[in-house]
C-alpha atoms as a PDB file:
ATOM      1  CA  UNK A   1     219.321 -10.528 -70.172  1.00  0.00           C
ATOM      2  CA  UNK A   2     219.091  -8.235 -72.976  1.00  0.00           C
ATOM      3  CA  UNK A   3     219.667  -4.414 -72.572  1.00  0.00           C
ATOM      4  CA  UNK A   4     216.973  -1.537 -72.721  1.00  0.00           C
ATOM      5  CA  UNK A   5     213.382  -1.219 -71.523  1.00  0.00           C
ATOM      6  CA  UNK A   6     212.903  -4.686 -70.947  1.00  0.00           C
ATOM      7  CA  UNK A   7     216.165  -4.852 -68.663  1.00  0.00           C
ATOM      8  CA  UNK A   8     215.063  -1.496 -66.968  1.00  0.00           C
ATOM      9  CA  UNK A   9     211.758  -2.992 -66.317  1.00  0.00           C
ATOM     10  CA  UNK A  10     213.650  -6.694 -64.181  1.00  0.00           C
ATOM     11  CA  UNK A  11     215.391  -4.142 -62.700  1.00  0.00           C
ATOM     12  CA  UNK A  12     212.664  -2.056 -61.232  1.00  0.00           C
ATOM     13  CA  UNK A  13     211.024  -5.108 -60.414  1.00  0.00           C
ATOM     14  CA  UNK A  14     213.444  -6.485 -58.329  1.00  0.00           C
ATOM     15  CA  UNK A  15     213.617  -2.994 -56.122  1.00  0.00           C
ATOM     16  CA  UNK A  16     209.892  -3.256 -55.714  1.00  0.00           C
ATOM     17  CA  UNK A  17     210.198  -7.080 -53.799  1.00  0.00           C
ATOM     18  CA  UNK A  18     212.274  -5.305 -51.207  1.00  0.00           C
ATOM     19  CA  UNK A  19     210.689  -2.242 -50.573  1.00  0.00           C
ATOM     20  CA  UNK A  20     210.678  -1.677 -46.885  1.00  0.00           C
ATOM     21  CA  UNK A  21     212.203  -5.107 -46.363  1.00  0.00           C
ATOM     22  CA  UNK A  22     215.461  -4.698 -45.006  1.00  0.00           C
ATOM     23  CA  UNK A  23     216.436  -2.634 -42.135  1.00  0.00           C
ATOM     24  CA  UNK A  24     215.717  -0.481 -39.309  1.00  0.00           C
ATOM     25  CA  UNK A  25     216.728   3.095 -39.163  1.00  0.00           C
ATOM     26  CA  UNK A  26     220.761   3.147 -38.962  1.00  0.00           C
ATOM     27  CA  UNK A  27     221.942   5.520 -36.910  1.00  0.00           C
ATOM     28  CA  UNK A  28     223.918   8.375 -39.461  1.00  0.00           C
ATOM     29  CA  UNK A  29     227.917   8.331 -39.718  1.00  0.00           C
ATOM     30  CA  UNK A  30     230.132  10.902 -41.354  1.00  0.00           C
ATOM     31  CA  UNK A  31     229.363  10.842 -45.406  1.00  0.00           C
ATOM     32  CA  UNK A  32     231.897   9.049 -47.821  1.00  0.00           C
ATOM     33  CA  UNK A  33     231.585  11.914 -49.600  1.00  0.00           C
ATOM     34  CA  UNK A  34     233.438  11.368 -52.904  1.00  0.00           C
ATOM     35  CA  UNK A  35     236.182  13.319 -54.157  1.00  0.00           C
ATOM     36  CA  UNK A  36     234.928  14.036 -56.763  1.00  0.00           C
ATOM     37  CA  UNK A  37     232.927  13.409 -60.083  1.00  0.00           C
ATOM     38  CA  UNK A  38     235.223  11.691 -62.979  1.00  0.00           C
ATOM     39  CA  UNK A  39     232.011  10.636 -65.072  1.00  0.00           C
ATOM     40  CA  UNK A  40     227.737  10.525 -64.878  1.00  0.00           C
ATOM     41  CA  UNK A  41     226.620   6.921 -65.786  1.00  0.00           C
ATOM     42  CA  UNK A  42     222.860   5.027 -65.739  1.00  0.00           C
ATOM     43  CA  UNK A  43     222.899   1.307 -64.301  1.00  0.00           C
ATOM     44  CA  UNK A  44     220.165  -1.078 -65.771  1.00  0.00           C
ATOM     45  CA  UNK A  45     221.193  -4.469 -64.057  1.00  0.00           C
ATOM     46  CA  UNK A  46     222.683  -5.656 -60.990  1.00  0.00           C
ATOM     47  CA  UNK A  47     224.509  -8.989 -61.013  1.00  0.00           C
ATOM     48  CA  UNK A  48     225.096  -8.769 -57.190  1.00  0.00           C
ATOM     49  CA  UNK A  49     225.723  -6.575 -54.298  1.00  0.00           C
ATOM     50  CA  UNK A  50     229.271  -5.039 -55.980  1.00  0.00           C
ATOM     51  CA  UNK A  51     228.370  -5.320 -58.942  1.00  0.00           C
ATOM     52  CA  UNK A  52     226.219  -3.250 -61.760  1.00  0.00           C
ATOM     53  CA  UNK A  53     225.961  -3.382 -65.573  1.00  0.00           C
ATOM     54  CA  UNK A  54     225.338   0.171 -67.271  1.00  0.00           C
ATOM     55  CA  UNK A  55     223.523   1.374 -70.155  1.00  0.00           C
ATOM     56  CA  UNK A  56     226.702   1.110 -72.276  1.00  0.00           C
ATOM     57  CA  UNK A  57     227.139  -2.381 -71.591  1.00  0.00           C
ATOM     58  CA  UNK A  58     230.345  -2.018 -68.808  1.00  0.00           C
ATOM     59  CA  UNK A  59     230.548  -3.672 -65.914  1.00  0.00           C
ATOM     60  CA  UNK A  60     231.262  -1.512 -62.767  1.00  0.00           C
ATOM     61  CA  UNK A  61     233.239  -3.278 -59.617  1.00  0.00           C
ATOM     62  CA  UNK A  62     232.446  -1.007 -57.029  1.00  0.00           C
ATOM     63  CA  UNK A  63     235.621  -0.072 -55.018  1.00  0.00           C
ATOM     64  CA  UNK A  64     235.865  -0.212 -51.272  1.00  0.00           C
ATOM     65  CA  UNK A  65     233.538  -3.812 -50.402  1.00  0.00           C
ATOM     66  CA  UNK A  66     233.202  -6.884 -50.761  1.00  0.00           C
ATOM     67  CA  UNK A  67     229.609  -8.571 -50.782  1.00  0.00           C
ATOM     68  CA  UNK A  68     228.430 -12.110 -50.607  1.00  0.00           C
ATOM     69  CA  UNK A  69     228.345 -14.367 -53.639  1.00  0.00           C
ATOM     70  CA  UNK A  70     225.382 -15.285 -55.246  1.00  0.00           C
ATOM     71  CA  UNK A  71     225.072 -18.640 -56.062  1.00  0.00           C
ATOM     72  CA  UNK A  72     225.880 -19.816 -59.569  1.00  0.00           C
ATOM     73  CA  UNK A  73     225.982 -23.313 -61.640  1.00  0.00           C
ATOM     74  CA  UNK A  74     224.183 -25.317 -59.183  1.00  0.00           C
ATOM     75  CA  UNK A  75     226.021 -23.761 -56.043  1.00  0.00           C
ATOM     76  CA  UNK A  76     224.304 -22.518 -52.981  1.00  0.00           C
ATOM     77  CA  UNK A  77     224.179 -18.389 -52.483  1.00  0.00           C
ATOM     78  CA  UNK A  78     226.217 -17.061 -49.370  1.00  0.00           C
ATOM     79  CA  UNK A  79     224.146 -15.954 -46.407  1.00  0.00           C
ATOM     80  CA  UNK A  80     222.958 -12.312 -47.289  1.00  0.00           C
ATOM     81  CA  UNK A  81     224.068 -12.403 -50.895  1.00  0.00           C
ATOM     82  CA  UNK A  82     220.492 -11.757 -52.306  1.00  0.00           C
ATOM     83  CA  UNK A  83     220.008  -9.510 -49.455  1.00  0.00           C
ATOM     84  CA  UNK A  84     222.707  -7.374 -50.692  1.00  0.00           C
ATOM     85  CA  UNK A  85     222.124  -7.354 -54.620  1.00  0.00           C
ATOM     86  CA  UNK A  86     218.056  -5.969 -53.745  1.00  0.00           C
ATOM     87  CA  UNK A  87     219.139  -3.457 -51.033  1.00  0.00           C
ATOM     88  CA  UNK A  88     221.556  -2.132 -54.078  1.00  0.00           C
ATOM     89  CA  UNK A  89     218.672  -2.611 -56.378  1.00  0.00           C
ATOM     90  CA  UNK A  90     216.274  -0.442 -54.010  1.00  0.00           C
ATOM     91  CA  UNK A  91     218.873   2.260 -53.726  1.00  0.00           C
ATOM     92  CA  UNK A  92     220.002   2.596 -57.690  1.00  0.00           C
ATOM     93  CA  UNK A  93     215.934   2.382 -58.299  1.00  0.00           C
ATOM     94  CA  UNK A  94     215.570   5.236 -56.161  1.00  0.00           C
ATOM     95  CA  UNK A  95     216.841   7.633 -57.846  1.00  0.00           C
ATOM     96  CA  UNK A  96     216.164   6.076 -62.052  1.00  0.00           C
ATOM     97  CA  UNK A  97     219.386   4.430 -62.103  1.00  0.00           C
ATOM     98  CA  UNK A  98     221.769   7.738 -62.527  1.00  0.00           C
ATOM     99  CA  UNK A  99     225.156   7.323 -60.637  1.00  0.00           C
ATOM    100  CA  UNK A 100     228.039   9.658 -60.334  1.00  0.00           C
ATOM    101  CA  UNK A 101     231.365   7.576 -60.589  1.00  0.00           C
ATOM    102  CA  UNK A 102     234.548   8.313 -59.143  1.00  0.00           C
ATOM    103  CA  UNK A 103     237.202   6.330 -61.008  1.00  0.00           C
ATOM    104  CA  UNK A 104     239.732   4.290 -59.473  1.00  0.00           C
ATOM    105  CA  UNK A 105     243.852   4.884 -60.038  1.00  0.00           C
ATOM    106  CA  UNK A 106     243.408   1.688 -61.636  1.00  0.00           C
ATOM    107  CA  UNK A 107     240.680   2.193 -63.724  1.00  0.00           C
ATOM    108  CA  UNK A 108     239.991  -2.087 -64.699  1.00  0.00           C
ATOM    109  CA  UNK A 109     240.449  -5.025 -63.027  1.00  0.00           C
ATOM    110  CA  UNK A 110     241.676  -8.097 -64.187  1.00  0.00           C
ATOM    111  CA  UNK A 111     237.850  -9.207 -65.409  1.00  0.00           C
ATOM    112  CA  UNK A 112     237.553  -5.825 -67.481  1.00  0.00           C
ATOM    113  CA  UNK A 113     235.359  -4.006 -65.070  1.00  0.00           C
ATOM    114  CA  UNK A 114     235.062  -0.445 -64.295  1.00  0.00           C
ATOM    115  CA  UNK A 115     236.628   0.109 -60.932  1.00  0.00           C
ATOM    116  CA  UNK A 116     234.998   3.444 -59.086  1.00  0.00           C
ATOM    117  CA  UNK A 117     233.248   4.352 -56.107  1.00  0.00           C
ATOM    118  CA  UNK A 118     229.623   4.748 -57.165  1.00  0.00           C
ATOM    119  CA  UNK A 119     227.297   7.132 -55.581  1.00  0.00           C
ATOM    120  CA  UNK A 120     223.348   8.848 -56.291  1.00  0.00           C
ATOM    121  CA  UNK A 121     222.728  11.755 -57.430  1.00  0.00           C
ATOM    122  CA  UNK A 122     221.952  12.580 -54.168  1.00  0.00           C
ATOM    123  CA  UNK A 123     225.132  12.469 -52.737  1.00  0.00           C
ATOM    124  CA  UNK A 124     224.588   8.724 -51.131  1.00  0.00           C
ATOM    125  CA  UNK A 125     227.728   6.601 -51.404  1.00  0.00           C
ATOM    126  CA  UNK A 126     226.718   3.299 -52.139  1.00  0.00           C
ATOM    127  CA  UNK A 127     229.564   1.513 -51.105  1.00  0.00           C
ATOM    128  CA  UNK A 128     229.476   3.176 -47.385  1.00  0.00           C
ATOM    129  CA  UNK A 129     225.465   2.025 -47.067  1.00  0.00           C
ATOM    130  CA  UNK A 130     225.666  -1.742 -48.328  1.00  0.00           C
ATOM    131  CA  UNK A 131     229.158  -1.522 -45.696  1.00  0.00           C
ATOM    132  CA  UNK A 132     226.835   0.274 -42.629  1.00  0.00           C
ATOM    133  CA  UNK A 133     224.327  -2.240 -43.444  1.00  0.00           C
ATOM    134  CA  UNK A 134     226.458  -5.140 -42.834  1.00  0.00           C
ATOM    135  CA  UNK A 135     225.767  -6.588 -46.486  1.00  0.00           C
ATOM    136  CA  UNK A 136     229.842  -6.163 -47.063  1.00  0.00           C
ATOM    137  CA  UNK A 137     232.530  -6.617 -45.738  1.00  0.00           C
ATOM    138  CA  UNK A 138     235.635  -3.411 -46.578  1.00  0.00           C
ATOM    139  CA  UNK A 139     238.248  -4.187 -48.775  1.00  0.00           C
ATOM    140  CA  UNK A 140     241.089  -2.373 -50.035  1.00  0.00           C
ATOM    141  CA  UNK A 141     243.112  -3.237 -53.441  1.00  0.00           C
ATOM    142  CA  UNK A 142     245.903  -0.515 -53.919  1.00  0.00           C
ATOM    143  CA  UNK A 143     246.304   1.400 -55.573  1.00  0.00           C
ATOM    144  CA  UNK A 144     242.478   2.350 -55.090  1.00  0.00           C
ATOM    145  CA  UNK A 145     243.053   3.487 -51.731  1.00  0.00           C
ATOM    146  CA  UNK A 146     240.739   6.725 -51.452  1.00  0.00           C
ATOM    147  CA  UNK A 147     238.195   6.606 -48.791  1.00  0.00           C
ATOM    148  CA  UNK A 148     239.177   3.927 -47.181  1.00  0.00           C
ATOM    149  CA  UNK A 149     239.286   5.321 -43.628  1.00  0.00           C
ATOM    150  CA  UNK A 150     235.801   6.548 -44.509  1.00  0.00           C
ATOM    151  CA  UNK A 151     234.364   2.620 -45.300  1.00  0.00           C
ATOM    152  CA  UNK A 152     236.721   1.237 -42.485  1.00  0.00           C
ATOM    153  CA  UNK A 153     234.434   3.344 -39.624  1.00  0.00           C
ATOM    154  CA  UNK A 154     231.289   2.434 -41.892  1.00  0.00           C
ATOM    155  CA  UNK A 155     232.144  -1.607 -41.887  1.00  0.00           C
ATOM    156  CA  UNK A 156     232.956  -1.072 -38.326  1.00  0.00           C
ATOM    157  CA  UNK A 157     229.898   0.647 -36.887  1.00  0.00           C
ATOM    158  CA  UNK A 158     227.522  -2.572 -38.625  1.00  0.00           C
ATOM    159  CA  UNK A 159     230.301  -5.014 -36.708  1.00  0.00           C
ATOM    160  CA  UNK A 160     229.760  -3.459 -33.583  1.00  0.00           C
ATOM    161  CA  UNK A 161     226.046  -3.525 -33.667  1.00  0.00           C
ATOM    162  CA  UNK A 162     225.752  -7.154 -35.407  1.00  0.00           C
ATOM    163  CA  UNK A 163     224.188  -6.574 -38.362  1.00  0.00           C
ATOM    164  CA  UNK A 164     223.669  -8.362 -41.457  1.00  0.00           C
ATOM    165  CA  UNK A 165     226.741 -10.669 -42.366  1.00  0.00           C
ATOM    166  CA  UNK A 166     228.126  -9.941 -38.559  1.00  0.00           C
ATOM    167  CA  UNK A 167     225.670 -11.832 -37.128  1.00  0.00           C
ATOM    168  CA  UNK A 168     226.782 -14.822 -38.335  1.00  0.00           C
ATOM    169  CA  UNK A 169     229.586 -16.986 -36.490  1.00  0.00           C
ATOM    170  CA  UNK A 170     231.277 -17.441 -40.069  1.00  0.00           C
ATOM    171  CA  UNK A 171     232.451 -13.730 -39.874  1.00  0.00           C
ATOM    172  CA  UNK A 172     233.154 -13.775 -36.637  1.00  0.00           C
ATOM    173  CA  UNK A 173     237.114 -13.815 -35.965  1.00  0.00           C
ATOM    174  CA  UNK A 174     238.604 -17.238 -35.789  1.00  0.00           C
ATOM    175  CA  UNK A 175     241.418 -18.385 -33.977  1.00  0.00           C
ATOM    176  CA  UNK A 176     244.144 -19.461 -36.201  1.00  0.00           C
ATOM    177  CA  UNK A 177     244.869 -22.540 -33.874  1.00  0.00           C
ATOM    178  CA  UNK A 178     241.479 -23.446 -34.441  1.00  0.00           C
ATOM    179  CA  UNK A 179     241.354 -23.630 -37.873  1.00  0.00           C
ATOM    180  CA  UNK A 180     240.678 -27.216 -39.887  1.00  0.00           C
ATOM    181  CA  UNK A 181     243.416 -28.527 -42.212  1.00  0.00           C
ATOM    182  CA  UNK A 182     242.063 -27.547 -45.408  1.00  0.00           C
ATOM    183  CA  UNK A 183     240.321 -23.986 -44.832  1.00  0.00           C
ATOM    184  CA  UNK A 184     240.404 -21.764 -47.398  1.00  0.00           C
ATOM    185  CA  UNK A 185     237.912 -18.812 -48.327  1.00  0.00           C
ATOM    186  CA  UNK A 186     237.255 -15.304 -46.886  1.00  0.00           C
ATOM    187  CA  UNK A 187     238.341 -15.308 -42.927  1.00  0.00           C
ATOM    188  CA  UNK A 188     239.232 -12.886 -40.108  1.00  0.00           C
ATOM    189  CA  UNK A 189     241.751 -14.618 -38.346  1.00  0.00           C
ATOM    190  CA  UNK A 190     243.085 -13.651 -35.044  1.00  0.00           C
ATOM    191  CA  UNK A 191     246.821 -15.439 -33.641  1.00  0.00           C
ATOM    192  CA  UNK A 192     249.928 -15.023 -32.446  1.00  0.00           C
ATOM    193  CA  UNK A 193     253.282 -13.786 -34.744  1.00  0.00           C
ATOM    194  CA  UNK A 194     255.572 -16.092 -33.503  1.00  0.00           C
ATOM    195  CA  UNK A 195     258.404 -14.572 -36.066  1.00  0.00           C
ATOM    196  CA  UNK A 196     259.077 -12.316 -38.965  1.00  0.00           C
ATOM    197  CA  UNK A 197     260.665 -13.904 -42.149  1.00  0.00           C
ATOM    198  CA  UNK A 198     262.095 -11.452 -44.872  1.00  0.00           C
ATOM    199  CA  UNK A 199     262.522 -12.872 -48.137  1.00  0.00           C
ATOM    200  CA  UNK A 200     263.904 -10.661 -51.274  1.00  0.00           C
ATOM    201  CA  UNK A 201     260.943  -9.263 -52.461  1.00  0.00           C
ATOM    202  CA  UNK A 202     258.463 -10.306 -49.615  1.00  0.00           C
ATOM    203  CA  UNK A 203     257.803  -9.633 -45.916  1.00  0.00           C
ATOM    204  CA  UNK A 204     256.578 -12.914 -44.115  1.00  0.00           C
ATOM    205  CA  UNK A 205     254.221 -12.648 -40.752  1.00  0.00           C
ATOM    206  CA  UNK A 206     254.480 -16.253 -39.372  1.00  0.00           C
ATOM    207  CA  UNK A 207     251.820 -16.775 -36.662  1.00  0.00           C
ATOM    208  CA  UNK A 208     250.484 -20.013 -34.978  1.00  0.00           C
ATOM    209  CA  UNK A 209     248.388 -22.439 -36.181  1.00  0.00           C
ATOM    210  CA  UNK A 210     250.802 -22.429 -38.917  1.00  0.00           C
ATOM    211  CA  UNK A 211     249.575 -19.328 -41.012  1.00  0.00           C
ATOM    212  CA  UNK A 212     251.833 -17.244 -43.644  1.00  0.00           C
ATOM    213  CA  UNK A 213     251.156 -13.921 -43.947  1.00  0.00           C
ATOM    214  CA  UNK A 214     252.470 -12.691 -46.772  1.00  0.00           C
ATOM    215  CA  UNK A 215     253.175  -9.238 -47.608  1.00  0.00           C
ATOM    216  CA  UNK A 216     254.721  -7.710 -50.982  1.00  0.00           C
ATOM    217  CA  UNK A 217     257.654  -5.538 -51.043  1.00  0.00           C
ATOM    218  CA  UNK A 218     255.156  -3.159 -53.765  1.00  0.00           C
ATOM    219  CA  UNK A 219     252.837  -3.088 -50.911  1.00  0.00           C
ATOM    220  CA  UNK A 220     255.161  -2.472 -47.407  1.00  0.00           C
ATOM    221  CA  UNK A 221     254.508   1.582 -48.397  1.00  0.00           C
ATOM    222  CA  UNK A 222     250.896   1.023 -47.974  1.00  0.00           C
ATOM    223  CA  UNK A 223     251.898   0.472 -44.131  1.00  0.00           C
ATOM    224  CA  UNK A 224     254.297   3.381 -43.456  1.00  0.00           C
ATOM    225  CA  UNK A 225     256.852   3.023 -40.767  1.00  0.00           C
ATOM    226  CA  UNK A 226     255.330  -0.220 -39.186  1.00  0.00           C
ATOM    227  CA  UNK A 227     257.755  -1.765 -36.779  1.00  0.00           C
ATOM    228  CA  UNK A 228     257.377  -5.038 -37.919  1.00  0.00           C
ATOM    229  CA  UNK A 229     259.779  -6.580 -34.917  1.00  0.00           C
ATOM    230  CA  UNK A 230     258.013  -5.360 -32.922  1.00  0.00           C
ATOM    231  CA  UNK A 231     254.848  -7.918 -33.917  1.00  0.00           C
ATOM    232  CA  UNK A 232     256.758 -10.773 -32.798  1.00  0.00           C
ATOM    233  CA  UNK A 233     254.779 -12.211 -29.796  1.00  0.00           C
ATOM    234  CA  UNK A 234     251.662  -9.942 -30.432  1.00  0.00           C
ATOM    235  CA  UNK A 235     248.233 -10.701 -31.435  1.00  0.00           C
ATOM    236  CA  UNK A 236     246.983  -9.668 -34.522  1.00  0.00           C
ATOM    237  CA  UNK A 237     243.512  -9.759 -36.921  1.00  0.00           C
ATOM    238  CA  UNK A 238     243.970 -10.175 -40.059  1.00  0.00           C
ATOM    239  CA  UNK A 239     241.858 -10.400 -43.292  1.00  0.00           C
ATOM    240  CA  UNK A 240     241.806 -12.022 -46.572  1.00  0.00           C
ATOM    241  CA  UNK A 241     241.860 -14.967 -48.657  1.00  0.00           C
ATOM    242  CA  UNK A 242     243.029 -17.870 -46.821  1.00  0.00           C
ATOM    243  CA  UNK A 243     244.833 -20.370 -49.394  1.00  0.00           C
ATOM    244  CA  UNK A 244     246.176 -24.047 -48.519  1.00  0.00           C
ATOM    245  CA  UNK A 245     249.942 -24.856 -48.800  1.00  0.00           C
ATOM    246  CA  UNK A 246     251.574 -28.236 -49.995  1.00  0.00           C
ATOM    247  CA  UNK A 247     253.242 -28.652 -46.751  1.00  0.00           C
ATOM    248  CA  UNK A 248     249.612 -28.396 -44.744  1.00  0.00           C
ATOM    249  CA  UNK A 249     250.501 -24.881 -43.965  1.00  0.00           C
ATOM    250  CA  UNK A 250     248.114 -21.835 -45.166  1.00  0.00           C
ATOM    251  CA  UNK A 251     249.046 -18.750 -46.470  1.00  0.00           C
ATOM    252  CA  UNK A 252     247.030 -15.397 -46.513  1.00  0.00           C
ATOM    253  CA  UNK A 253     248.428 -12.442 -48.959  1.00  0.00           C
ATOM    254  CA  UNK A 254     247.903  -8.700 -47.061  1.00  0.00           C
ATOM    255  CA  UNK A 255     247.643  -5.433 -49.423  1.00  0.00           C
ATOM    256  CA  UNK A 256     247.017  -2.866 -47.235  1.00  0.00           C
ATOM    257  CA  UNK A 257     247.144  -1.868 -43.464  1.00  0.00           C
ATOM    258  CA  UNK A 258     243.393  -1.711 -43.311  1.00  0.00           C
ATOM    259  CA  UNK A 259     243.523  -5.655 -43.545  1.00  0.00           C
ATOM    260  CA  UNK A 260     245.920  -6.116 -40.356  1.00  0.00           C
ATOM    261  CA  UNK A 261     245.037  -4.799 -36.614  1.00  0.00           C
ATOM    262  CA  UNK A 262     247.545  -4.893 -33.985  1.00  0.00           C
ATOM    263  CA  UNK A 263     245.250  -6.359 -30.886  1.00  0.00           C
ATOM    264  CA  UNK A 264     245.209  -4.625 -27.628  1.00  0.00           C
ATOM    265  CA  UNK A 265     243.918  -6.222 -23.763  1.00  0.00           C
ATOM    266  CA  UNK A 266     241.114  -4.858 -24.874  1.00  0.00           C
ATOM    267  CA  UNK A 267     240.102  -5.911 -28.506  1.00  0.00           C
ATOM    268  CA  UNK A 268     241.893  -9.058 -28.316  1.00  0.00           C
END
């Protein structure tokens, strides 16, 4: 779609569909205020719930969520995907596009996009509302760490009440004994570490319903003085990218505490 008025005018269109559309009143939660202000920026397209082109033709990632993909090629959109993108089109429409960025550590990903934490001029943090909204789910990449506390307690007050993408029994957590051969894809898991395997450069999590968990030794700061022998014979939730092995195993690659949650009588 080609930049400028013509752009600006899809775009405007699109927040018009879902005008009132979405939600019921949300009950307020501590601001994820940010920081600060590293740069002013206009968006004129949204390619989906993360994701926004600006005026200057970058790409910005928002940091802090995850949001359902939209269908592409001939494939099927993810429950809540277009649900997302127009509830970020309402909000950047609200206020003529204008954003205030704060940048990331790491400032690109591995696509070229801007990574920062977006908000309005208002002060609304858009990656906290799409997250309180249940259209995303949190996710932390270090070293872009900042606020995640913040969007943890956001992503967690949707979960609690059900809304969105946690009504749905695909984001509910899953048993790793019960899982099928060949899943992969986003899950929440939720087994038993039946040992801990250290490797040279790598922490291993080994829990039933034969799952790796696989932790980097450039990311075992992230979780402070953990007492990883402790885990052994423990439930835990974790979160992530679940990825088939050769030997019918699956593996799932942790980043940063926020993805791991040591279960309790009461939680588990």
């Amino acid at each position: 779609m080609p930049r400028g008025r013509s752009t600006r005018k899809a775009l405007l269109v699109g927040a018009f569909f879902v005008a009132g559309w979405l939600l019921p009143a949300i009950p307020a939660l501590a601001a994820c205020t940010l920081e600060r202000i590293d740069e002013s920026a206009t968006a004129d397209y949204a390619y989906d719930g993360d994701t926004l082109r600006l005026t200057d033709g970058r790409r910005l990632r928002f940091i802090g969520l995850d949001t359902p993909e939209i269908g592409r090629d001939g494939r099927p959109s993810q429950p809540y995907a277009r649900a997302a993108r127009e509830r970020l089109l309402e909000l950047v429409n609200s206020q003529d596009g204008r954003l205030r960025l704060q940048l990331g550590r790491e400032r690109q990903d591995r696509y070229g996009r801007l990574l920062a934490h977006p908000a309005l001029p208002d002060g609304t943090n858009l990656t906290e509302t799409l997250l309180r909204e249940g259209l995303a789910t949190h996710l932390v990449v270090p070293p872009n760490t900042a606020l995640a506390d913040c969007y943890a307690a956001a992503e967690a007050q949707a979960r609690r009440a059900g809304r969105g993408i946690w009504s749905l029994p695909a984001y509910a957590a899953r048993p790793t004994i019960d899982l099928p051969p060949k899943a992969e894809g986003f899950h929440i898991l939720r087994g038993t570490v039946e040992r801990i395997g250290r490797g040279r450069h790598t922490l291993w999590l080994n829990l039933d319903g034969r799952v790796a968990v696989k932790i980097g030794e450039e990311h075992l700061a992230y979780f402070g003085d953990m007492d990883w022998d402790a885990l052994t014979g423990r439930r835990i939730e974790i979160r992530g990218w679940l990825h088939p092995r050769r030997d019918g195993s699956r593996m799932l690659t942790l980043r940063h505490p926020a993805a791991l949650t040591v279960l309790t009588d009461a939680n588990s």
